[in-house]
Protein backbone atom coordinates (compact mmCIF):
# COMPACT_ATOMS: atom_id res chain seq x y z
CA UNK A 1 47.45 15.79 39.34
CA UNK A 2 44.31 14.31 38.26
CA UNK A 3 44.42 15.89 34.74
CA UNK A 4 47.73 14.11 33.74
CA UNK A 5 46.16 11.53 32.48
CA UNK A 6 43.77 13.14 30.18
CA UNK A 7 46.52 15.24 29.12
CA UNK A 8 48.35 11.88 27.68
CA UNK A 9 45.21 10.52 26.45
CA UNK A 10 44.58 13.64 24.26
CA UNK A 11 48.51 13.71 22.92
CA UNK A 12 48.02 9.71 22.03
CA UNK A 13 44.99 10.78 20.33
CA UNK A 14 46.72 13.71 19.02
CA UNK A 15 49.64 11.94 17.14
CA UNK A 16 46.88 8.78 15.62
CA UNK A 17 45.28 11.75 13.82
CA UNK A 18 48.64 13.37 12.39
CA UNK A 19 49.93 9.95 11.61
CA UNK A 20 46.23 9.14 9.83
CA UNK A 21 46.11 12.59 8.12
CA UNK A 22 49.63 12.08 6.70
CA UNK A 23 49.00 8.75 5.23
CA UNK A 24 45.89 9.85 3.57
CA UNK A 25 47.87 12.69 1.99
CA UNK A 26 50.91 10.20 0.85
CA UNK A 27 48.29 8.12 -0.39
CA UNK A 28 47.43 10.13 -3.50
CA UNK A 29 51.06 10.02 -4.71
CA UNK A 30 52.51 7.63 -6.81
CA UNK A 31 56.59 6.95 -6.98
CA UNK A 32 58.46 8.26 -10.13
CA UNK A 33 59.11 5.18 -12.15
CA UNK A 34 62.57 5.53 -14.25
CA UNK A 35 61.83 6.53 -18.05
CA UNK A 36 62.76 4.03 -20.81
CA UNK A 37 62.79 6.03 -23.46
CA UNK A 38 64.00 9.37 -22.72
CA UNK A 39 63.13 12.10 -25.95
CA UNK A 40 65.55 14.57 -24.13
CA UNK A 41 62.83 16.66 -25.64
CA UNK A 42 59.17 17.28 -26.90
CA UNK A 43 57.76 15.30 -29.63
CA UNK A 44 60.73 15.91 -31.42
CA UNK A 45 61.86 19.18 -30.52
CA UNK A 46 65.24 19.17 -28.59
CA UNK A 47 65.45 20.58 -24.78
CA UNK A 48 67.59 24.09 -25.49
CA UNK A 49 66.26 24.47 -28.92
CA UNK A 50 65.98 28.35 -29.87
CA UNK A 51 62.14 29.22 -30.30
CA UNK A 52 60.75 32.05 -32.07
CA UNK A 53 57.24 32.80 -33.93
CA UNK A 54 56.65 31.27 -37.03
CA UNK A 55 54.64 29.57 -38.88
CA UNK A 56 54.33 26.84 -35.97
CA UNK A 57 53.98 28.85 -32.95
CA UNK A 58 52.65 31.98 -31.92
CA UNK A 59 54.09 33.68 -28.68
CA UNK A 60 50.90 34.10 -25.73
CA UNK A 61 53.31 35.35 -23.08
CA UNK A 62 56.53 37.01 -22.32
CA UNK A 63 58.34 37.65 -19.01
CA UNK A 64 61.42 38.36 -19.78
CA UNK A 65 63.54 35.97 -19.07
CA UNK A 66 60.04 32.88 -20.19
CA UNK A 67 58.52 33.12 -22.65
CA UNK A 68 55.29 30.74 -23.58
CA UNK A 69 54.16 29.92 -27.10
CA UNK A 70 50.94 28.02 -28.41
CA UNK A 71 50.56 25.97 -31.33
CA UNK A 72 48.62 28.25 -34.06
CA UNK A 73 46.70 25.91 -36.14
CA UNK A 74 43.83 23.91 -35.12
CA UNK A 75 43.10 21.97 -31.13
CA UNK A 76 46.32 20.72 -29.99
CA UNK A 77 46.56 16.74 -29.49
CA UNK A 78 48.72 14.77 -27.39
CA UNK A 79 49.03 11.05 -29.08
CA UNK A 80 45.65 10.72 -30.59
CA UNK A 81 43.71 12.29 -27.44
CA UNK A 82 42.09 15.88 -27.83
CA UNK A 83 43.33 18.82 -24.96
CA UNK A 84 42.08 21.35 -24.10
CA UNK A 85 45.58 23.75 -23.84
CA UNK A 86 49.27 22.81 -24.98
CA UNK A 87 51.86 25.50 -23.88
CA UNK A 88 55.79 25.59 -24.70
CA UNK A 89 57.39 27.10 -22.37
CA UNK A 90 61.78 29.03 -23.06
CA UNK A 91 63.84 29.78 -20.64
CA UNK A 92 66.66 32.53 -21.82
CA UNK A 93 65.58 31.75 -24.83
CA UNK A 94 65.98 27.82 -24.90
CA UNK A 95 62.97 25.46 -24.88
CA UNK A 96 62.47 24.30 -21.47
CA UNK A 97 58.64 22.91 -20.60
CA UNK A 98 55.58 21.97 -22.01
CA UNK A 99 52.67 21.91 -20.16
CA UNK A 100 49.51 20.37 -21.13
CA UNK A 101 45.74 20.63 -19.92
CA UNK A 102 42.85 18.32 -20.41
CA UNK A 103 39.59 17.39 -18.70
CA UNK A 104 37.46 14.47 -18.89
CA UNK A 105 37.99 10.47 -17.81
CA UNK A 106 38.25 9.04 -20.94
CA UNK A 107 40.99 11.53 -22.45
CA UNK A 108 43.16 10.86 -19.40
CA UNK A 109 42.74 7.38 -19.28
CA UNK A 110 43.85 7.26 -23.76
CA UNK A 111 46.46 10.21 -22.11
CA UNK A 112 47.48 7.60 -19.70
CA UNK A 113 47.92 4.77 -21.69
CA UNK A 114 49.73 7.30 -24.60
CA UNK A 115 52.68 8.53 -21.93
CA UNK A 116 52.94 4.85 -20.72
CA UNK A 117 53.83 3.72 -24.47
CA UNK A 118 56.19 6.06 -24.67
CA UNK A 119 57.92 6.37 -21.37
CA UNK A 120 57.06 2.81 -19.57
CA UNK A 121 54.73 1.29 -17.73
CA UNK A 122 53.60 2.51 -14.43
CA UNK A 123 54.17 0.92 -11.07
CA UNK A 124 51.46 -1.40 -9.84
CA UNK A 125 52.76 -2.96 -7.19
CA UNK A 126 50.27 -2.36 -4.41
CA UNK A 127 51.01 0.53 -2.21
CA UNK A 128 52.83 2.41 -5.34
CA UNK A 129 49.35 3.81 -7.11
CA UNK A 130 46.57 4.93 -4.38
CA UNK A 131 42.90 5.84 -5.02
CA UNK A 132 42.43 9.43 -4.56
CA UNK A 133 41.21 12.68 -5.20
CA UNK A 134 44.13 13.62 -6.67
CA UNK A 135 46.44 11.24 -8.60
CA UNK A 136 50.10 11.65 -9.59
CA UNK A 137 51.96 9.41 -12.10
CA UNK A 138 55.60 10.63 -12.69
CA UNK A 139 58.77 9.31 -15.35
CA UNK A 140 62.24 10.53 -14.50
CA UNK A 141 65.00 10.05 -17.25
CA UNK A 142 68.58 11.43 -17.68
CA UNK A 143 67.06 14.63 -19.72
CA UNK A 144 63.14 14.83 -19.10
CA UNK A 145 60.88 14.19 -16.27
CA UNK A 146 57.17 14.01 -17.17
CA UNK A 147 54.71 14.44 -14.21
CA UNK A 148 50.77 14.15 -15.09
CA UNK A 149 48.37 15.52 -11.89
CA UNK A 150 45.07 14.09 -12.04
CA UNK A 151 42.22 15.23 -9.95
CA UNK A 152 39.42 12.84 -9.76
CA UNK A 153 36.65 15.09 -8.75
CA UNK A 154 36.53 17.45 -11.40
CA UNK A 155 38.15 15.14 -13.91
CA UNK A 156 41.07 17.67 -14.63
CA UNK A 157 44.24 16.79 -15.52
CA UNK A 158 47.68 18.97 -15.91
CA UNK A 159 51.55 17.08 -17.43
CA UNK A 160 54.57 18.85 -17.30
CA UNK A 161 56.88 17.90 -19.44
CA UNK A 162 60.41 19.13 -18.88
CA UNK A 163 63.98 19.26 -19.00
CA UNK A 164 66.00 18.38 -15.72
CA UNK A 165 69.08 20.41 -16.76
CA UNK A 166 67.06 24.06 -17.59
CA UNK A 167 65.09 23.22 -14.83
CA UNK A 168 67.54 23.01 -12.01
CA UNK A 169 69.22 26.29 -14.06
CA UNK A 170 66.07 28.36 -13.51
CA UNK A 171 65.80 27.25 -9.68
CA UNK A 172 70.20 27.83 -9.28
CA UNK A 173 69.10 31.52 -10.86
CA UNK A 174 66.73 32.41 -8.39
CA UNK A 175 67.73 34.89 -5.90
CA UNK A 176 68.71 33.52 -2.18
CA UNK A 177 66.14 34.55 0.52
CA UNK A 178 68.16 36.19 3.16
CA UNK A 179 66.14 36.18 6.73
């Protein structure tokens, strides 16, 4: 019996480190803060709105059931900030996403302070916005959800912007698993 108590040593050590390694992964998060302005949409164009190729877009990708455009002319901007990649995104045909890539501090921080003018300001309470290496700022309305992921180490950043109701559509329309 002498190795009982090393055995509960190691399991008290044992749950500190899952209970330390969890908060530092929580830690990067931050909590969706409700939109005030919801576009139900894209800088004016509506969630469900047909897409095709014109003299706008040009189609990059099809899937079948998505299909992703680009913007033809010229670098795409979001508010006055330069990115590097802005992709619209159908589903059966009815505008569903937009996702949007950019890299460098000072674009996400003008990115940052864009989405915040239109959607709200951003928790700061203490505890609700944690230092990271990866940080993730989130605005839930009725229609849209906007979600920007930030990684701090290679100064990346990625924003969804989407609608809730083709959203939960394309996740009812996927096949069950069956173990």
């Amino acid at each position: 019996m002498p190795h009982r108590p090393l055995i509960a040593l190691w399991s008290c050590h044992a749950s500190l480190i899952c209970l330390f390694v969890s908060l530092i992964l929580q830690s990067t998060l931050a909590f969706a803060v409700p939109m005030q302005n919801d576009p139900n949409g894209f800088e004016g164009i509506p969630w469900s709105a047909t897409f095709s190729e014109a003299d706008t877009f040009v189609k990059v990708e099809d899937t079948g059931r998505s299909q992703t455009y680009e913007l033809k002319a010229g670098a795409p901007t979001l508010g006055t900030a330069t990115v590097d990649s802005m992709r619209f995104v159908t589903f059966e045909g009815k505008f569903a996403r937009v996702t949007v890539r950019y890299q460098g501090k000072a674009t996400h921080d003008q990115i940052l302070a864009y989405l915040q003018s239109l959607y709200g300001p951003l928790d700061r309470t203490p505890g609700q916005i944690a230092s990271g290496p990866v940080k993730v700022f989130s605005w839930t309305g009725l229609e849209t959800d906007v979600t920007l992921r930030y990684e701090t180490s290679t100064d990346r950043g990625i924003i969804f912007f989407e609608s809730q109701e083709l959203r939960r559509k394309l996740t009812d329309s996927k096949p069950a698993t069956v173990f």
